[in-house]
Structures are given as C-alpha cells and as structure tokens.
Protein backbone atom coordinates (compact mmCIF):
# COMPACT_ATOMS: atom_id res chain seq x y z
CA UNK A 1 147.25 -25.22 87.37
CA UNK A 2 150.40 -23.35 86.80
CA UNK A 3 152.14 -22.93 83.60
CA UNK A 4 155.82 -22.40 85.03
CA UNK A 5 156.60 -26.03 83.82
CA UNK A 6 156.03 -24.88 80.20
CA UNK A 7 158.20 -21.79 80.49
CA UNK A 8 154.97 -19.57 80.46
CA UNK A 9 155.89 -16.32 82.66
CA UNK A 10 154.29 -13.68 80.21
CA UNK A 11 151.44 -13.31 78.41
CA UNK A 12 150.83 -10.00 76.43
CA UNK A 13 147.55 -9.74 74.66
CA UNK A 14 146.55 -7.20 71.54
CA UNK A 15 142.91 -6.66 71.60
CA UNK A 16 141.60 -6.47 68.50
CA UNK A 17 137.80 -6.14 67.57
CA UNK A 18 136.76 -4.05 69.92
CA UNK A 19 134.59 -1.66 67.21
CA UNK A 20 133.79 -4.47 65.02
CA UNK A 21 132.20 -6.35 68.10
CA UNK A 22 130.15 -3.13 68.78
CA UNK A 23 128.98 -2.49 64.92
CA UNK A 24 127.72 -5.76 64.86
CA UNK A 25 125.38 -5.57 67.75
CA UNK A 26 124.51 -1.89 66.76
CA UNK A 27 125.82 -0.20 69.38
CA UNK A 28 128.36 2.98 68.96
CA UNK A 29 131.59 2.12 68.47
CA UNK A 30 132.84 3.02 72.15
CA UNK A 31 130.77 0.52 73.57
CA UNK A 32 132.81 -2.25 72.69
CA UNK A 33 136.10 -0.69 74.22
CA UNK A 34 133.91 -0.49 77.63
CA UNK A 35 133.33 -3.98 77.30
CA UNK A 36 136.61 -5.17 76.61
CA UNK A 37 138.07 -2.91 79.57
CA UNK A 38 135.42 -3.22 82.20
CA UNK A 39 134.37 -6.89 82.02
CA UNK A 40 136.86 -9.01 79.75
CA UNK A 41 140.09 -7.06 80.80
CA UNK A 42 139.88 -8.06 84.70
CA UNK A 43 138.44 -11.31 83.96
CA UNK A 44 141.31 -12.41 81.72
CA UNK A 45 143.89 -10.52 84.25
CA UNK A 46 141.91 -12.90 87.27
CA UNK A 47 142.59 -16.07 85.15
CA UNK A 48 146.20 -15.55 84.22
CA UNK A 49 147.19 -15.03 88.00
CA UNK A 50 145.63 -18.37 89.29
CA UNK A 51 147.33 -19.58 86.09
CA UNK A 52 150.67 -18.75 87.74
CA UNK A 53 151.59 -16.25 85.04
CA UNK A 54 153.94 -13.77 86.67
CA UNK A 55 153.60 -10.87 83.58
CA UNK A 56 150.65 -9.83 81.69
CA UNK A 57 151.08 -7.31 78.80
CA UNK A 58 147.76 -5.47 77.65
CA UNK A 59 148.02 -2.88 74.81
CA UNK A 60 145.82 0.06 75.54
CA UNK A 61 146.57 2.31 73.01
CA UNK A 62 149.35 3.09 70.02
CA UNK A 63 150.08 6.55 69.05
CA UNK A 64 147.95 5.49 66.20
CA UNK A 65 144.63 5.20 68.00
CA UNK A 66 145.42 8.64 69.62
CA UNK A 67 144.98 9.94 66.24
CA UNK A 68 141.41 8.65 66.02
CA UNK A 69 138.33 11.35 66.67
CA UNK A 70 138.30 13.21 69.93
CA UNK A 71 135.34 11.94 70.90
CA UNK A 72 136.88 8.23 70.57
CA UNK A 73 140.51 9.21 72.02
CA UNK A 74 138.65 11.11 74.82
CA UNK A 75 136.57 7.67 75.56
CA UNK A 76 139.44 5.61 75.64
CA UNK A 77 141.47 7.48 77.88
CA UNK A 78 138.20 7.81 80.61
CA UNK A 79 137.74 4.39 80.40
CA UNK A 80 141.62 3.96 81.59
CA UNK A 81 141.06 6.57 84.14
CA UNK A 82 137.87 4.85 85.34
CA UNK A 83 139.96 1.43 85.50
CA UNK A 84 142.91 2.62 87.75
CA UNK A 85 140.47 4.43 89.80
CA UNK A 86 137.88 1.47 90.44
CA UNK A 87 140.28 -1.28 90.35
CA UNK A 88 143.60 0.18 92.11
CA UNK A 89 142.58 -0.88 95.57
CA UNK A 90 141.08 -4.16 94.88
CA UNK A 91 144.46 -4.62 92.85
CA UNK A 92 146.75 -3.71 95.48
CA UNK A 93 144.84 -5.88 98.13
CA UNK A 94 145.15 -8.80 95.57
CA UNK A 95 148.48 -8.24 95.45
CA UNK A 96 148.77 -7.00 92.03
CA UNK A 97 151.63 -4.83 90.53
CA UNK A 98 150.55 -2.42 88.14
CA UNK A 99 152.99 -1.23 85.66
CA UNK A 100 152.17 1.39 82.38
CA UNK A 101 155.01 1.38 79.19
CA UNK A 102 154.45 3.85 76.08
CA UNK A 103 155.55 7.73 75.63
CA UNK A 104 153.12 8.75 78.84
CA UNK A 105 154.72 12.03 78.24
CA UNK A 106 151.69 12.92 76.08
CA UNK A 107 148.89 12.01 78.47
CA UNK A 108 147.10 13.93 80.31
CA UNK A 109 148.41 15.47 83.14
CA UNK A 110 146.38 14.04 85.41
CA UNK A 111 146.05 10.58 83.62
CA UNK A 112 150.05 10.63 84.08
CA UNK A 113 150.01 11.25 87.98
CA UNK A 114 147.08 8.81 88.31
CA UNK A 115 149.17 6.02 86.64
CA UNK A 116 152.20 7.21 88.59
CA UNK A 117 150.02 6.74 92.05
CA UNK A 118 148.78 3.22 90.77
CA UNK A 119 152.51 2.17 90.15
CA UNK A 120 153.63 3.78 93.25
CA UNK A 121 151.18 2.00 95.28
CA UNK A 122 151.82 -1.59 94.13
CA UNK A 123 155.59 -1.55 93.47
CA UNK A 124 156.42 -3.96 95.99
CA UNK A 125 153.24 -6.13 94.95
CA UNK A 126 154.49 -9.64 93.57
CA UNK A 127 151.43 -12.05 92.62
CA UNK A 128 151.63 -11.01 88.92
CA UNK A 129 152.77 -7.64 86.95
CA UNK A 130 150.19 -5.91 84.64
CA UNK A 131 151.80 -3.73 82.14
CA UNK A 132 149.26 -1.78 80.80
CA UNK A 133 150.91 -0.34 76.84
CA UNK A 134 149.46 3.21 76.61
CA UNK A 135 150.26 5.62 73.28
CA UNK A 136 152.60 2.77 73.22
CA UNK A 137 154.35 1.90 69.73
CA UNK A 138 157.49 -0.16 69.14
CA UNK A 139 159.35 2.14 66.76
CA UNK A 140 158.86 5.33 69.04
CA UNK A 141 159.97 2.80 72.11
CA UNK A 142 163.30 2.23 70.62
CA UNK A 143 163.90 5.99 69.28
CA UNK A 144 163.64 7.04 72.73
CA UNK A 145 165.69 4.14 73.87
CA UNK A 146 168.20 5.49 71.11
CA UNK A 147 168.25 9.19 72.50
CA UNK A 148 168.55 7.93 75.99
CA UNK A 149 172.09 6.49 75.05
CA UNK A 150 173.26 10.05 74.65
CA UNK A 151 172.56 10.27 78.50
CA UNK A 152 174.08 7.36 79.11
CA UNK A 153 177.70 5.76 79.49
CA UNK A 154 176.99 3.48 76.82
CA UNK A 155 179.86 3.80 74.31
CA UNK A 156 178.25 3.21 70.85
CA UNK A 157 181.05 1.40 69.51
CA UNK A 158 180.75 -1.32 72.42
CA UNK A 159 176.58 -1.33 72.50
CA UNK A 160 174.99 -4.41 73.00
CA UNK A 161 171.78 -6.09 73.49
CA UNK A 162 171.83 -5.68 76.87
CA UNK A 163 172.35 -2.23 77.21
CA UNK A 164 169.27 -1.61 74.91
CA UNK A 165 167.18 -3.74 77.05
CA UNK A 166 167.86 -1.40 79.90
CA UNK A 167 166.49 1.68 78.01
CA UNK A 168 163.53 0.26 76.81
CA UNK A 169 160.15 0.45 78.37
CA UNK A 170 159.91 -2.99 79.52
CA UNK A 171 163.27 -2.41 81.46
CA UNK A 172 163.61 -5.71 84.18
CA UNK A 173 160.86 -7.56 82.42
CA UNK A 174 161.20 -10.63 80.82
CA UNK A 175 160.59 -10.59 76.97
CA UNK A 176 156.88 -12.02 76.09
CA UNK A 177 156.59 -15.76 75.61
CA UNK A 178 152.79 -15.50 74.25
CA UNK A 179 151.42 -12.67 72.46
CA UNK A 180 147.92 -13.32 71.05
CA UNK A 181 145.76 -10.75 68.89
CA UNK A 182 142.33 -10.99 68.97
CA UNK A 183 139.48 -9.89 66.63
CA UNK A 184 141.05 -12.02 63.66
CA UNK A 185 144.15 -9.91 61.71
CA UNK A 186 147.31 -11.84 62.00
CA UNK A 187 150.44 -9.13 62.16
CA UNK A 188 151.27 -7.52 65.95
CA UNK A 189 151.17 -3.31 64.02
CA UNK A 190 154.77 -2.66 65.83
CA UNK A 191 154.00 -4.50 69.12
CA UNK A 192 157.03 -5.41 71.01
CA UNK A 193 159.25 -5.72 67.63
CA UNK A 194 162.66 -5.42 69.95
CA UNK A 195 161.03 -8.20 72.97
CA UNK A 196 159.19 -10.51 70.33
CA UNK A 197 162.00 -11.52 68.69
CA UNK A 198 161.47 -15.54 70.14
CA UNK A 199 157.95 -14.84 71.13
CA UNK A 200 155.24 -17.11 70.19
CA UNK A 201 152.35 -15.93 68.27
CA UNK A 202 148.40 -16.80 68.77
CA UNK A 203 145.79 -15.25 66.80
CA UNK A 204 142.19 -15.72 67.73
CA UNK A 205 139.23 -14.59 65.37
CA UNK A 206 137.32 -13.98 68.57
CA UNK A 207 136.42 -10.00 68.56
CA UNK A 208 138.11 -8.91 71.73
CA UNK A 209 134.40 -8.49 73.84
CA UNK A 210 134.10 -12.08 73.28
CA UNK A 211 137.58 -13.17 74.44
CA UNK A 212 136.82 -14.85 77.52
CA UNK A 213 139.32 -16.74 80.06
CA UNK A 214 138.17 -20.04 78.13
CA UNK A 215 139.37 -18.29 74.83
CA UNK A 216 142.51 -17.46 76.91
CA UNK A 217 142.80 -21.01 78.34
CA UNK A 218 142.68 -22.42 74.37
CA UNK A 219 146.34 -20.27 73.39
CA UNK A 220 147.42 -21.45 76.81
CA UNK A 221 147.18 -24.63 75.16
CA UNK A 222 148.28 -24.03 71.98
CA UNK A 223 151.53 -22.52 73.22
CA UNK A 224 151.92 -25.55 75.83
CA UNK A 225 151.72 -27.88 72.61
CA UNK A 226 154.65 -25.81 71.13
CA UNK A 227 158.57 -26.96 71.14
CA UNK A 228 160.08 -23.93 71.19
CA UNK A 229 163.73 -24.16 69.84
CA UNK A 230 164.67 -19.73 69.80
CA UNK A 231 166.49 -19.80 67.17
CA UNK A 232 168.92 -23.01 67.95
C-alpha cells in the first residue's frame, strides 16, 4: 500500500506521553522512554517503509529535555546509544538511511562519533531516511542557519528561501507533509517552525508507548482524507 499517490513522502512524529504512560502504570518515569524507543520506535519506522514513505522524522530530544535531571538526560541519551548500536546493522542490511539533525555539538563525544558512524554507514542506503531530531529545537536551528550565512556567499540583501533551506538541518530533505504529536497536547513546542509552514497536523491522545502502527495507519488516513491547497 503506498502512499506516493497522496503526496505522502514524510512523516515526522513528536512523541509525547512518554512519562505520563509510565506514571500511570507505576513504573519510574524512564521506563516509558524505553518503551517508546525500543519497541514502538522500530515498529512504527517498519510500518512507514512498507508504507512507501521515503522520510521519517522522530524527535528525540529538544534542548529543553536536556535540561531535565541527570539521571533522566543520562537515560535518554543511553537509550539512543543503545538504539544505534543494536539496530545499525539490521538498519543498514534493510536498507535504511539513518540521518541525526539538532546542535550535536553538545553531545557526548562519543554519542557524536557513534551517530557520525551510523550516518556514514548508510549514506548511500535509499529504502527510507530516518532523521532522528536530537537537542534539536527550531529557534536554535535557524540561529545557526543565520550565523552560517556569515560563512557563506549569500549576500543578505539578495537572501531567499532557498538559500536558508540549504543551511538548515534538514538540508536536501523535503519539508514534512505529516507531523503528528502524540500523548494528547495540540502545539508542535518549536518543531520544524521554518519546514512546517504547509505541513499537516495530527494529534493523537494516545500516550506515545501506546502509539502503535494501527495508531499510525489512522493519521495516514486522516491526512489521505485531506485536500491540501498550501496556501493557494
């Protein structure tokens, strides 16, 4: 079933819920995170792929979250260690091109080379792109993309969109056409504010743990059912 017909090429997901989902079954807080990224995360990546969705867009981590406890922050960034480690291979031989946006500059060192292996490794991969958004935040993605123009040729008097689009993160990939939140809160907290201008917009009260492929399948729909005009 492929979804090119209804202009569906990427899919970026905010997953929301994950410590609500967790406090309601009385486990600590953390637990829902390893959920979300160890079961639900690769499920919903499977499904999108045999969907024919060329992009997939999962926010990790804003530079708000890194502001969270240690213990949490430290959690969250194992957990995306663990991920590229046990799921690199099987990614690559699925032919699966990994891809990481957000200020990576303040990472861990050795989280940065392990997502610079992972992207080095599936580069030329071309069944579908996984951007995974880590201490990623919209305003801080376009302030760098503004101090990158002093770098540049880019005469300021003669800027236009497209020369922003090549300093941004998401540099050569197209804007999202579906972003859904999960977990219930209907805003996108400075996801994507320069890409999303024409995106459509699903929010789910499904807690993120919960969002399965069949919650994923239901915006599919949704956004299949949608004329989408942008702007004309």
């Amino acid at each position: 079933m492929s979804m090119k017909k209804n202009n569906l090429i990427h899919i970026a997901i905010i997953p929301d819920g994950n410590r609500r989902w967790a406090k309601s079954k009385g486990y600590p807080s953390f637990e829902g995170h390893r959920i979300g990224g160890e079961k639900i995360l690769p499920e919903l990546i499977k499904t999108a792929s045999e969907m024919g969705i060329l992009f997939f867009t999962f926010w990790v981590l804003s530079p708000q979250n890194l502001m969270r406890e240690k213990q949490e922050v430290d959690h969250l960034l194992r957990l995306m260690r663990l991920f590229l480690q046990n799921r690199l291979n099987e990614f690559h031989k699925k032919n699966i091109r990994l891809r990481v946006i957000g200020n990576l500059s303040q990472l861990p060192i050795d989280l940065q080379e392990l997502i610079k292996r992972a992207e080095l490794l599936t580069k030329n991969n071309t069944k579908i792109t996984v951007l995974f958004a880590i201490n990623y935040g919209g305003k801080d993605e376009i302030i760098r993309a503004i101090k990158k123009i002093q770098n540049s040729k880019i005469q300021i008097p003669n800027i236009q969109e497209t020369d922003i689009d090549l300093l941004l993160d998401t540099m050569g990939i197209p804007n999202p056409d579906l972003i859904i939140r999960t977990g219930g809160e209907k805003r996108l907290s400075g996801f994507m504010p320069w890409q999303s201008e024409y995106s459509e917009l699903y929010f789910s009260d499904t807690l993120f743990p919960d969002f399965t492929p069949l919650e994923l399948k239901k915006a599919v729909s949704d956004f299949s059912s949608r004329e989408r005009r942008f702007g004309k």
